[in-house]
PDB file of N, CA and C in Angstrom:
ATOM      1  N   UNK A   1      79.190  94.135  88.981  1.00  0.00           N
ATOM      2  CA  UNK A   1      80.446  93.409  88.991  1.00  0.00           C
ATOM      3  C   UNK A   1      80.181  91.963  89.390  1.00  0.00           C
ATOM      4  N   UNK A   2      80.896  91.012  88.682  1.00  0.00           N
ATOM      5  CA  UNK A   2      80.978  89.636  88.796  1.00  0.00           C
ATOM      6  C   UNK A   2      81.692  89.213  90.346  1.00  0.00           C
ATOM      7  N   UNK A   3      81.675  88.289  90.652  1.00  0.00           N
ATOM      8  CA  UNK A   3      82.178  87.699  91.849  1.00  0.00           C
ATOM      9  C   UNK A   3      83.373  87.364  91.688  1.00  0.00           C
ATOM     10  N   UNK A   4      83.829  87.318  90.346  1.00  0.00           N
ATOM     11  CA  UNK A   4      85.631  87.228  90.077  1.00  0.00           C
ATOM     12  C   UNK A   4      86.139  88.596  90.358  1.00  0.00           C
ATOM     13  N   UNK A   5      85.919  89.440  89.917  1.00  0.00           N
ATOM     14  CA  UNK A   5      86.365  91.159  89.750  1.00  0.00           C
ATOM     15  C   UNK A   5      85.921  91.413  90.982  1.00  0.00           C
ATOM     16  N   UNK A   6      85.144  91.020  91.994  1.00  0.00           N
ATOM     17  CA  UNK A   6      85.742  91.438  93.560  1.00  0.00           C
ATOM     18  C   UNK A   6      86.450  90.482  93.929  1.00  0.00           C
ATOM     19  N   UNK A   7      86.623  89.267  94.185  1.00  0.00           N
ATOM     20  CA  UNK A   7      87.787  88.327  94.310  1.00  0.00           C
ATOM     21  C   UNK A   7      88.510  89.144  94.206  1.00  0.00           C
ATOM     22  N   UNK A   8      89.331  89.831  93.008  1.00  0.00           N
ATOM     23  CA  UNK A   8      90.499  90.335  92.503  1.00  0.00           C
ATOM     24  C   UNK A   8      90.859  91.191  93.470  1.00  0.00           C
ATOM     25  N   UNK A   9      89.967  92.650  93.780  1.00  0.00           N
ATOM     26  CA  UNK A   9      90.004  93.507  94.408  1.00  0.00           C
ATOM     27  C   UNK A   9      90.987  92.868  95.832  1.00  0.00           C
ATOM     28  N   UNK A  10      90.267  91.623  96.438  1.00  0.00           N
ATOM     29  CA  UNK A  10      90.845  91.346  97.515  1.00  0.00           C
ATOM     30  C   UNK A  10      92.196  90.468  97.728  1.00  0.00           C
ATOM     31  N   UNK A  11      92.380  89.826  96.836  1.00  0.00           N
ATOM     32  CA  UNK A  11      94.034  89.449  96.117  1.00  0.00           C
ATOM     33  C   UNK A  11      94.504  90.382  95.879  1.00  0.00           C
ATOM     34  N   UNK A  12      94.508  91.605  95.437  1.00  0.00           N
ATOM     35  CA  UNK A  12      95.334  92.200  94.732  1.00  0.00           C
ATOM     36  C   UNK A  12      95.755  92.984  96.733  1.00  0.00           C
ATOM     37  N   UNK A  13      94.836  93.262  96.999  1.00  0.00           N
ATOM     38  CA  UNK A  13      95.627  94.091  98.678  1.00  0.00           C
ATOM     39  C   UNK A  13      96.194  93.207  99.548  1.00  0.00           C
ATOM     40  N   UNK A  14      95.690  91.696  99.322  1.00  0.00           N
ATOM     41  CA  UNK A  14      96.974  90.762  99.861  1.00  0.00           C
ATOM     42  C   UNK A  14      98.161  90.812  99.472  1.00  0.00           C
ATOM     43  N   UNK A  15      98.252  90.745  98.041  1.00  0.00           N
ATOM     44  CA  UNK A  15      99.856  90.966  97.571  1.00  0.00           C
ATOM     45  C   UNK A  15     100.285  92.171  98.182  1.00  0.00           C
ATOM     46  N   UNK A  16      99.775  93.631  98.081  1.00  0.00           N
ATOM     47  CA  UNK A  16     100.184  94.837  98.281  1.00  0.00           C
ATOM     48  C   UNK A  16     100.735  94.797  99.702  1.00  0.00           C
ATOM     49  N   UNK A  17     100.227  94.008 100.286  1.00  0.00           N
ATOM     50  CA  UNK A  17      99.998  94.329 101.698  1.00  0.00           C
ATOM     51  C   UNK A  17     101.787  93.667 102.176  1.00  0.00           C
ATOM     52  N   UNK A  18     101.888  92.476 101.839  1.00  0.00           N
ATOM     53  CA  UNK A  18     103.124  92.071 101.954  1.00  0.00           C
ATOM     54  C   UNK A  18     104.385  92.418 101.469  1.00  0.00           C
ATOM     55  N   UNK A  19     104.370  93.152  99.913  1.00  0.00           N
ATOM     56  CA  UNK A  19     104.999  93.629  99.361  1.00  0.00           C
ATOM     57  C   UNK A  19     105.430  95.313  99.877  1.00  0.00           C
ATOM     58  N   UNK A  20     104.505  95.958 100.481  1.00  0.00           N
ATOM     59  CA  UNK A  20     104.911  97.172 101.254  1.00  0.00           C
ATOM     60  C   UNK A  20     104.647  97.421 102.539  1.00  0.00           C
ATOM     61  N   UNK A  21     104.770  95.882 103.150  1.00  0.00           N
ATOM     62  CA  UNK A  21     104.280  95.918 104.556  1.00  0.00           C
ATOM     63  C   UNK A  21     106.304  95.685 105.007  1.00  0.00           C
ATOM     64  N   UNK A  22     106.868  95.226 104.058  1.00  0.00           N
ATOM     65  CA  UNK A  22     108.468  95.343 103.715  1.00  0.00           C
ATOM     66  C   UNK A  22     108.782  96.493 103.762  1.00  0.00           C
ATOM     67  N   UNK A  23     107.752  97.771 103.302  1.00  0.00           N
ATOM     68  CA  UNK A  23     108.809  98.886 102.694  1.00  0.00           C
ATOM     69  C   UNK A  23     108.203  99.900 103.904  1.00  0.00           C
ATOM     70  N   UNK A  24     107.142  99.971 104.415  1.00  0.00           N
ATOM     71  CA  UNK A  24     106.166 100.523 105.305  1.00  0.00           C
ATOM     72  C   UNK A  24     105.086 100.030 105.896  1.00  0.00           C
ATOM     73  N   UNK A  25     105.385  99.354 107.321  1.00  0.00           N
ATOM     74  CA  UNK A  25     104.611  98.532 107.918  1.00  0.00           C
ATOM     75  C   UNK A  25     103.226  99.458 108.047  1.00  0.00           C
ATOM     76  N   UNK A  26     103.406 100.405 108.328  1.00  0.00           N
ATOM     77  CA  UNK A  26     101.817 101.302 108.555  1.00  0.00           C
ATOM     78  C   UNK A  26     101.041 101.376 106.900  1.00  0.00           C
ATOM     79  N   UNK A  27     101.290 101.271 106.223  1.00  0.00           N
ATOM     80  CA  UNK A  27     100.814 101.134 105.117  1.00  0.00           C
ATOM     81  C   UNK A  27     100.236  99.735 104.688  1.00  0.00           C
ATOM     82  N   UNK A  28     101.224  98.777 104.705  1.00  0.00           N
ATOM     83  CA  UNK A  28     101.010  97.174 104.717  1.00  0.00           C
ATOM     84  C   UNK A  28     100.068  96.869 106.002  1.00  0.00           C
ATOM     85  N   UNK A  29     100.050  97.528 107.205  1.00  0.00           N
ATOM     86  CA  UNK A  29      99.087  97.002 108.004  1.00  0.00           C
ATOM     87  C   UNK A  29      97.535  97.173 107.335  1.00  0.00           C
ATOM     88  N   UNK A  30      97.529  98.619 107.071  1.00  0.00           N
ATOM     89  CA  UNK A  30      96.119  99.153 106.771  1.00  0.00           C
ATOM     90  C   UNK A  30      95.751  98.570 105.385  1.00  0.00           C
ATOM     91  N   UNK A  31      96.233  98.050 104.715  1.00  0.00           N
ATOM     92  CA  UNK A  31      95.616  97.553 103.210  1.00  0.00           C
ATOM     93  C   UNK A  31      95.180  96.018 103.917  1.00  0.00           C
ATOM     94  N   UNK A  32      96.204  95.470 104.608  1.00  0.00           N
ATOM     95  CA  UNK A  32      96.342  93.910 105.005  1.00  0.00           C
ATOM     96  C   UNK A  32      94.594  94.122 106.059  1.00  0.00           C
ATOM     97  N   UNK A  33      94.193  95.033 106.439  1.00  0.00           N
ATOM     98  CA  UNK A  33      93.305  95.018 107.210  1.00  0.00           C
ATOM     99  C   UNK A  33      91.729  95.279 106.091  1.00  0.00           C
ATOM    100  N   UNK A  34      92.210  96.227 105.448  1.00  0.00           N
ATOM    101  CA  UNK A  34      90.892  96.466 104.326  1.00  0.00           C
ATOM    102  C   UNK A  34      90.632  95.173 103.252  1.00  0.00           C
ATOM    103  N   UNK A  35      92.255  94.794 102.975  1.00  0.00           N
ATOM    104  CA  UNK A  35      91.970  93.395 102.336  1.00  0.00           C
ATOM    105  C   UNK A  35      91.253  91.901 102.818  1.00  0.00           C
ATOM    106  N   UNK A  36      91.774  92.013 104.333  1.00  0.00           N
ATOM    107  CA  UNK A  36      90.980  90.794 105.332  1.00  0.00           C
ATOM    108  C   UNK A  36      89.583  91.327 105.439  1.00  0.00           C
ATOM    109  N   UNK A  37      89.240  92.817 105.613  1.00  0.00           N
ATOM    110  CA  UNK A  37      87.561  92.527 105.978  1.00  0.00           C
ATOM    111  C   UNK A  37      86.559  92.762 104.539  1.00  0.00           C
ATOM    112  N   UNK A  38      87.291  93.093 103.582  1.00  0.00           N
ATOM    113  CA  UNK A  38      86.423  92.968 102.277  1.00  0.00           C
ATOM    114  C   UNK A  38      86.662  91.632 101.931  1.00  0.00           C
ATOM    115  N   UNK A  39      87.689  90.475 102.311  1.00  0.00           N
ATOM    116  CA  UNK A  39      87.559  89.452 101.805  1.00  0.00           C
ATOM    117  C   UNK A  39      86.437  88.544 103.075  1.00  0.00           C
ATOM    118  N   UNK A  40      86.118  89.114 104.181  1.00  0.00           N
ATOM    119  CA  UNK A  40      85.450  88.043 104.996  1.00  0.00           C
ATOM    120  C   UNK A  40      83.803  88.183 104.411  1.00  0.00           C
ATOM    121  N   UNK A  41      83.628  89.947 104.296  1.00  0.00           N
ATOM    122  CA  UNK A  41      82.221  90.452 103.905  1.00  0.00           C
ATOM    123  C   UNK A  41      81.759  89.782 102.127  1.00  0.00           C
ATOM    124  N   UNK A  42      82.779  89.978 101.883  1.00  0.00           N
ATOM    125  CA  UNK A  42      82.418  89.075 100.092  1.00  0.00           C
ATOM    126  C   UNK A  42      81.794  87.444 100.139  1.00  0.00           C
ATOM    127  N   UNK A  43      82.936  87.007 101.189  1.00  0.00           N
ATOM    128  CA  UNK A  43      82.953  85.286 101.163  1.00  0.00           C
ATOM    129  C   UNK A  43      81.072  84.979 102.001  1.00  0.00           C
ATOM    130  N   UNK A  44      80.921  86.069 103.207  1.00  0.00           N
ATOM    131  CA  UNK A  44      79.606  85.836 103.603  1.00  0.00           C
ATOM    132  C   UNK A  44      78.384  86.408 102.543  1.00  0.00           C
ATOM    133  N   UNK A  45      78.829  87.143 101.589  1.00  0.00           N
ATOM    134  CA  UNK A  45      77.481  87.469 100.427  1.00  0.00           C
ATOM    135  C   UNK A  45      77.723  86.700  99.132  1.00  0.00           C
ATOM    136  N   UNK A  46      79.030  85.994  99.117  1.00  0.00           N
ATOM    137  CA  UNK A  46      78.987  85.387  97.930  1.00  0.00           C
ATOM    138  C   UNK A  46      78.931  83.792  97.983  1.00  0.00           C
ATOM    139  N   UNK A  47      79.244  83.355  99.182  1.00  0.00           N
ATOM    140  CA  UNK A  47      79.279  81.620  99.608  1.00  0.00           C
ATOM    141  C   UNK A  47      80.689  81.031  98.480  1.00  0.00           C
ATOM    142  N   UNK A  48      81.316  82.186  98.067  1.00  0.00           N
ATOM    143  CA  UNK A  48      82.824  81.533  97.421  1.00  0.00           C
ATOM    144  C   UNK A  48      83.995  81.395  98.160  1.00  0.00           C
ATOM    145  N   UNK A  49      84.643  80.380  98.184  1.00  0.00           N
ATOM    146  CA  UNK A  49      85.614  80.251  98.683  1.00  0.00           C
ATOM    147  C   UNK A  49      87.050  81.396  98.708  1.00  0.00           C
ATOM    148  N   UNK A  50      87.325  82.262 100.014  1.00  0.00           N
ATOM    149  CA  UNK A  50      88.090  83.522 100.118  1.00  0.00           C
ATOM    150  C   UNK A  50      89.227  83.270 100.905  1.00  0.00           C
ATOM    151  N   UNK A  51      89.842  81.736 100.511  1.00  0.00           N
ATOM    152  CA  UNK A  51      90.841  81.049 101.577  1.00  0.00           C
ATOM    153  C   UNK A  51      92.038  81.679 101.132  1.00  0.00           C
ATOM    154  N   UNK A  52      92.728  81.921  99.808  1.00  0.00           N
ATOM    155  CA  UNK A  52      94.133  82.454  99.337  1.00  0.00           C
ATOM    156  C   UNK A  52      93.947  83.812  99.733  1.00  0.00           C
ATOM    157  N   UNK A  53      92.822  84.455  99.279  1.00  0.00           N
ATOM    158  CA  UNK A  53      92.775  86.295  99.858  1.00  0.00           C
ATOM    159  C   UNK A  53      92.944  86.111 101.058  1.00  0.00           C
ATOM    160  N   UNK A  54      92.104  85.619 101.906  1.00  0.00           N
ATOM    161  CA  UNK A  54      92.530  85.762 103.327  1.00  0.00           C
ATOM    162  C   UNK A  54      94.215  85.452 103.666  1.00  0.00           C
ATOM    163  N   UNK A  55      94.197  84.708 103.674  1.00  0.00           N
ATOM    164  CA  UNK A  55      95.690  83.707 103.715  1.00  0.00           C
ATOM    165  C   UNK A  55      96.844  85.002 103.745  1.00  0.00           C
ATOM    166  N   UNK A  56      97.008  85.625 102.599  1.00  0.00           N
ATOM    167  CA  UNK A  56      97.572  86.462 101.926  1.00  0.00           C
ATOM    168  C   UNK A  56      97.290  87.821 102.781  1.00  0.00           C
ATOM    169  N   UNK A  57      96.439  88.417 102.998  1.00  0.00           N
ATOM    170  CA  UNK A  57      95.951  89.492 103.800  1.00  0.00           C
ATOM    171  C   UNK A  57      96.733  89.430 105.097  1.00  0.00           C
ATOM    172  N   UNK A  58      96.512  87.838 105.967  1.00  0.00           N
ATOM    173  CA  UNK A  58      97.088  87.938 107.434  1.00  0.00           C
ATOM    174  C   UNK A  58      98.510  87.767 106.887  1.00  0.00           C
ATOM    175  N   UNK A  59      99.082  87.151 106.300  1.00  0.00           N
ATOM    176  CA  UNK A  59     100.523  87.342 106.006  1.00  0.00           C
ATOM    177  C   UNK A  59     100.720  88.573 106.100  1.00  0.00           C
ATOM    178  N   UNK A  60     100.471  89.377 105.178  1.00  0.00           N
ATOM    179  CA  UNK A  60     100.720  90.822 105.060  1.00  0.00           C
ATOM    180  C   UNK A  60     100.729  91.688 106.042  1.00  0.00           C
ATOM    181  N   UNK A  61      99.083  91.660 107.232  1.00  0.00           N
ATOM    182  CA  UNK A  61      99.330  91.757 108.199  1.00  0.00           C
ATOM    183  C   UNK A  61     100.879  91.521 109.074  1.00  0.00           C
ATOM    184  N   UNK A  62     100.620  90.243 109.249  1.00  0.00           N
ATOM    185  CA  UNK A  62     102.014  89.393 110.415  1.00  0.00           C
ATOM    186  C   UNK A  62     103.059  90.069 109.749  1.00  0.00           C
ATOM    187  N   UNK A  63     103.712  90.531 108.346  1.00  0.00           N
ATOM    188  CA  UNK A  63     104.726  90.845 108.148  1.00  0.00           C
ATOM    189  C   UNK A  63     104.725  92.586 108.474  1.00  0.00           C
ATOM    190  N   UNK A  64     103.713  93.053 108.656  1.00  0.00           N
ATOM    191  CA  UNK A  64     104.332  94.822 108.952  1.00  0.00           C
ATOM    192  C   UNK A  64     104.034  94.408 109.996  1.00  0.00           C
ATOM    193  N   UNK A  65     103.334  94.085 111.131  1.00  0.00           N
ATOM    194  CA  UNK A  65     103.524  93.856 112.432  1.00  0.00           C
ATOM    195  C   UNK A  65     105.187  93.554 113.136  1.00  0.00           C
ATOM    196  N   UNK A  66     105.786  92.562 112.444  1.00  0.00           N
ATOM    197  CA  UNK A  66     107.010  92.124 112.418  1.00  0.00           C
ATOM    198  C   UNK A  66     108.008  93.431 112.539  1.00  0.00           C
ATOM    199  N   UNK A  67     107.544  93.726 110.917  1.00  0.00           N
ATOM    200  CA  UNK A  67     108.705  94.808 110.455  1.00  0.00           C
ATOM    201  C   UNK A  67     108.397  96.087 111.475  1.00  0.00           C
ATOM    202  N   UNK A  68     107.064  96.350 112.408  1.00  0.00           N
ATOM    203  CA  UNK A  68     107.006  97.630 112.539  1.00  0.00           C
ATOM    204  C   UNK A  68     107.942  97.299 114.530  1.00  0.00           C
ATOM    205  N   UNK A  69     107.715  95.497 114.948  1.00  0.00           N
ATOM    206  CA  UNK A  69     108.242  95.233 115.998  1.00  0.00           C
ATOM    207  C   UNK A  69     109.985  95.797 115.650  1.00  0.00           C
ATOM    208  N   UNK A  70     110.277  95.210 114.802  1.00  0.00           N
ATOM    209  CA  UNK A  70     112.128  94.826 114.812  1.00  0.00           C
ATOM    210  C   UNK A  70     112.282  96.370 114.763  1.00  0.00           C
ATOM    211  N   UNK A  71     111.750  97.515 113.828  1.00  0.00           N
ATOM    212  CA  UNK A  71     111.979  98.667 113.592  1.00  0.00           C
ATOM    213  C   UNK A  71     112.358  99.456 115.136  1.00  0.00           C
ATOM    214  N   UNK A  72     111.150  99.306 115.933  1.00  0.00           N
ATOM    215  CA  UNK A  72     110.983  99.669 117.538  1.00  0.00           C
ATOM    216  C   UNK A  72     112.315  99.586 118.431  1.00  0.00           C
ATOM    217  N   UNK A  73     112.935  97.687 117.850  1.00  0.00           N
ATOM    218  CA  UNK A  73     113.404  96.868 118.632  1.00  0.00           C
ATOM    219  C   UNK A  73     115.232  97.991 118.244  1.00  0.00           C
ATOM    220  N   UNK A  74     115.590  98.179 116.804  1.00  0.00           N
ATOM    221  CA  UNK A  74     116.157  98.677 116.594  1.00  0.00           C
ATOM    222  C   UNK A  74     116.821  99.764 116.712  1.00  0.00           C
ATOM    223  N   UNK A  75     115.329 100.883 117.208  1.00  0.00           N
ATOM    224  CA  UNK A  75     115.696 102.213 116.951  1.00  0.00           C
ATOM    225  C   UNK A  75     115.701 102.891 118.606  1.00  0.00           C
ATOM    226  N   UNK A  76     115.231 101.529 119.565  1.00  0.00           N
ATOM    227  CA  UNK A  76     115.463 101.844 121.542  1.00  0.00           C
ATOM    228  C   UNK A  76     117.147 101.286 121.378  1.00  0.00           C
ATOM    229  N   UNK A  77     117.386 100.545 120.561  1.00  0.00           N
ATOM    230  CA  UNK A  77     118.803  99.710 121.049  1.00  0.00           C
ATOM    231  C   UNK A  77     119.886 100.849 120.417  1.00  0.00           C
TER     232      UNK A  77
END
């Protein structure tokens, strides 16, 4: 595999990650986490720039973190 077609791999679980870190923060956490460390391990064997995957990954992260806080915050009140 080319160094674009893993790129992809790790964009594509940034998007996922934000998009169902909305619908299921435990789900969006764990992709947002496989997506951040396959994008750090690529960028150190490939010397390509992994700034939007990352970027995208901790978003995804920060947003089920969020969603899994307010959920907590919601369901004691």
């Amino acid at each position: 595999m080319n160094a674009q077609q893993k790129k992809k791999h790790s964009l594509i679980s940034g998007i996922l990650s934000i998009v169902l870190g909305l619908l299921n923060p435990f789900v969006g956490l764990f992709l947002g986490i496989v997506g951040l460390v396959l994008a750090i391990s690529l960028q150190k064997e490939s010397e390509l720039d992994y700034k939007k995957e990352r970027t995208l990954n901790i978003v995804g992260i920060v947003v089920s973190v969020l969603h899994f806080i307010l959920g907590v915050i919601l369901f004691i009140r």
